[in-house]
Protein backbone atom coordinates (compact mmCIF):
# COMPACT_ATOMS: atom_id res chain seq x y z
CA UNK A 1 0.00 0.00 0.00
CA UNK A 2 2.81 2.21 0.87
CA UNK A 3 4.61 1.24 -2.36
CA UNK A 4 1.16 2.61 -4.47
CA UNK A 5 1.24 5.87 -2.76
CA UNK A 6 4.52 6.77 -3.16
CA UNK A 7 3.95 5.52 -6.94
CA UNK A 8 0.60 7.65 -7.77
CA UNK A 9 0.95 10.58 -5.55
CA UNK A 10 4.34 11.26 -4.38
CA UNK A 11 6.33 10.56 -8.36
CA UNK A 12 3.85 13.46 -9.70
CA UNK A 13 4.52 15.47 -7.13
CA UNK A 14 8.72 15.07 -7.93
CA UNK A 15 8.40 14.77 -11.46
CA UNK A 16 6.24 18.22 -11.32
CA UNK A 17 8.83 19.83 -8.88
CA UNK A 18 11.83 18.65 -11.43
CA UNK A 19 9.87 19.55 -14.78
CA UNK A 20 9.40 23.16 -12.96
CA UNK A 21 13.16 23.44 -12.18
CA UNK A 22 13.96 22.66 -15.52
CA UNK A 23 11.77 24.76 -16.84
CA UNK A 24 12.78 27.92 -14.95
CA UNK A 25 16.46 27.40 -15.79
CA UNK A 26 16.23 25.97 -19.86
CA UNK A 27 13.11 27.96 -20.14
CA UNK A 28 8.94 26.59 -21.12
CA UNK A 29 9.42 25.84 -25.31
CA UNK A 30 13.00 24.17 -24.83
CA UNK A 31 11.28 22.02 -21.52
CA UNK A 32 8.68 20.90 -23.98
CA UNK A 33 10.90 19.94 -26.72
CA UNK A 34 12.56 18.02 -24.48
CA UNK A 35 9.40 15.72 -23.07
CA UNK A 36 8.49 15.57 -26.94
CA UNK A 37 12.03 14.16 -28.33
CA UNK A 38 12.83 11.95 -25.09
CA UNK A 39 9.06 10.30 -25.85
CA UNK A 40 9.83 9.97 -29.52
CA UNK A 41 13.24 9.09 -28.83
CA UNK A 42 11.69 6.47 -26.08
CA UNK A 43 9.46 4.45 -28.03
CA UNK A 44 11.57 4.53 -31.52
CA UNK A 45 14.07 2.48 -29.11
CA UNK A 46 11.66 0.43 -27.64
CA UNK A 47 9.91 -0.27 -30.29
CA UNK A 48 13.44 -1.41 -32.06
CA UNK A 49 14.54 -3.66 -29.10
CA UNK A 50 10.74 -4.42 -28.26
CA UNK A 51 11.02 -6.15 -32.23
CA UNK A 52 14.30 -7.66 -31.49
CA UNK A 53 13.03 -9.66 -27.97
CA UNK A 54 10.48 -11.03 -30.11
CA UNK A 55 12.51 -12.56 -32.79
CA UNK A 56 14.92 -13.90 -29.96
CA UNK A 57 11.27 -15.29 -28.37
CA UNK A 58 10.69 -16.60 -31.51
CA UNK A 59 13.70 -18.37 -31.85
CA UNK A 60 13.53 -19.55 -28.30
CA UNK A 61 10.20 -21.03 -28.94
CA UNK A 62 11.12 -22.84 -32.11
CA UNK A 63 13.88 -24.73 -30.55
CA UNK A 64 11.72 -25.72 -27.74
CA UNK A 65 13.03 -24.01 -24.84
CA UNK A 66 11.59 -21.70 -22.74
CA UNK A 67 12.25 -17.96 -23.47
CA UNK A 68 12.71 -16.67 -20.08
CA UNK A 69 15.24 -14.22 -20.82
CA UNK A 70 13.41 -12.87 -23.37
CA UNK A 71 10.18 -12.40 -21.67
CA UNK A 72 11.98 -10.58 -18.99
CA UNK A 73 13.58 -8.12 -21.76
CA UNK A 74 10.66 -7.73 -22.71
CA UNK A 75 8.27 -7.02 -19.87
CA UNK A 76 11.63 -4.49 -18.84
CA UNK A 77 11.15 -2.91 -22.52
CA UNK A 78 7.30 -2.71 -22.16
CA UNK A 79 7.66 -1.07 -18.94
CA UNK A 80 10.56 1.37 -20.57
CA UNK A 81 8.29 2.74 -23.33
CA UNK A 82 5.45 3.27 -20.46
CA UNK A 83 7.54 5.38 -18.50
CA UNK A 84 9.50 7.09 -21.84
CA UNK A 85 5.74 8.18 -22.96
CA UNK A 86 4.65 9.21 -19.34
CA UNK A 87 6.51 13.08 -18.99
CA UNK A 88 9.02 13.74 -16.55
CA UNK A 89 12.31 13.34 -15.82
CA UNK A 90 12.54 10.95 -13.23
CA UNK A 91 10.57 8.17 -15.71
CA UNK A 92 12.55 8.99 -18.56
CA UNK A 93 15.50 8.23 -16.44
CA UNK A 94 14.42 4.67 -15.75
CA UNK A 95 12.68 4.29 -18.90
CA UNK A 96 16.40 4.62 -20.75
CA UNK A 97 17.93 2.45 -17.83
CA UNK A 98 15.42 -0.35 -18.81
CA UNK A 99 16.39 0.15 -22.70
CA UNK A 100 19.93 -0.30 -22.02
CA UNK A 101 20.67 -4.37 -22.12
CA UNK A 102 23.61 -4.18 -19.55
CA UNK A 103 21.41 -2.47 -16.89
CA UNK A 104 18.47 -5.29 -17.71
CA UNK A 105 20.76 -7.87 -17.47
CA UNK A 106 21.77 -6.38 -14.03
CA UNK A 107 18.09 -5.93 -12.58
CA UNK A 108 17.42 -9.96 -14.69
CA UNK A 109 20.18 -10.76 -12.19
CA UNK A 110 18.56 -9.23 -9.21
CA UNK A 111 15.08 -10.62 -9.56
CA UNK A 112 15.54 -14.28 -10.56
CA UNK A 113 17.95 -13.98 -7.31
CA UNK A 114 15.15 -12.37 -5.08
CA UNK A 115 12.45 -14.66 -6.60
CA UNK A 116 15.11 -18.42 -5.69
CA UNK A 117 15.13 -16.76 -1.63
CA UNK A 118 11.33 -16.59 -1.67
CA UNK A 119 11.39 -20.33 -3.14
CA UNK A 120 13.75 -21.09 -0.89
CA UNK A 121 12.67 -19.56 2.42
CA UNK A 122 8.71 -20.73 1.36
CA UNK A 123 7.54 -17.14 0.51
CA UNK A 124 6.77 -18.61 -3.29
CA UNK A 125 5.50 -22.08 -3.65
CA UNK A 126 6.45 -23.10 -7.72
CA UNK A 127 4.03 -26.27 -8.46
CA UNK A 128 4.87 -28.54 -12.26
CA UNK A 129 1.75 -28.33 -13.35
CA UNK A 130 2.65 -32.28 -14.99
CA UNK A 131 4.54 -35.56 -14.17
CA UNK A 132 3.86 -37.29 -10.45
CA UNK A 133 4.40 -34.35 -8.41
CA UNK A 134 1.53 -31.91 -9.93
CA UNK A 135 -1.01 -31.54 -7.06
CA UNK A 136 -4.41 -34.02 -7.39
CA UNK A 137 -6.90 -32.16 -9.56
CA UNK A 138 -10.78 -32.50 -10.01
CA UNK A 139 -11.61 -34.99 -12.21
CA UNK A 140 -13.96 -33.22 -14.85
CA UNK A 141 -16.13 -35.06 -17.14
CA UNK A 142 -15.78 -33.49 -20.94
CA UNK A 143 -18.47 -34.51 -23.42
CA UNK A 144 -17.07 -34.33 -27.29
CA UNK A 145 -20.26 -33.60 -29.55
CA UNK A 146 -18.90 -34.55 -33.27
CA UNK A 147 -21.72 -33.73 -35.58
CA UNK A 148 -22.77 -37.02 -35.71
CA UNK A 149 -22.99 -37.30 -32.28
CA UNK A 150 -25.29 -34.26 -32.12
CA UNK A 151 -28.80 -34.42 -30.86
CA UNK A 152 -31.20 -34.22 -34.16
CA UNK A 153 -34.20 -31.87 -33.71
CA UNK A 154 -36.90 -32.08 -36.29
């Protein structure tokens, strides 16, 4: 809860405060051009590297593995062209972090890290959903109508 108002209330307020400072010392039309190019600037680069995850998904997919790392780069990419098309200074910084493959690899390393401690201390519970160990599930009876199987109404 904390974590939402500090997103939605106090980040406006900051990126507000900066935009104004900025402003006052580069002056209102060059402030503008500024939120205009990093925006255009922010999603011609994630749309570019947005195109590029998806052809490494691809490839992931087609050789049968799964594309984790490319999923992530690509959630981090989404996120990047949110915050490149939200104005402010603050999200554009982040925004061109999470564009920048090194830094993604960085904050990749950092989560998949964070997420084996939950596993491990029982925070997160990961279940196969197949093979012996998936949990007992509801039997549920499926009825497969082929036309010929149809009821005829006359």
């Amino acid at each position: 809860m904390a974590r939402l108002l500090l997103l939605f209330l106090v980040l406006p307020v900051l990126e507000l405060a900066l935009l104004l400072r900025v402003g006052a010392r580069i002056g209102i039309g060059p402030t503008l051009v500024l939120i205009v190019l990093t925006g255009v600037l922010g999603a011609s680069l994630a749309r570019s590297q947005g195109l590029a995850v998806l052809g490494r998904l691809q490839a992931e997919l087609q050789a049968h593995r799964m594309p984790t790392q490319p999923i992530l780069d690509g959630v981090a990419i989404l996120i990047a062209a949110a915050l490149l098309v939200t104005p402010g200074i603050l999200t554009d910084a982040v925004g061109f972090a999470l564009l920048t493959p090194s830094f993604r690899e960085v904050l990749k390393r950092y989560l998949i890290a964070r997420f084996e401690r939950a596993v491990r201390e029982g925070r997160v519970r990961v279940v196969p959903l197949d093979g012996d160990a998936a949990p007992p599930r509801e039997e549920k009876v499926v009825y497969d109508l082929d036309d010929e199987d149809a009821p005829r109404t006359r």
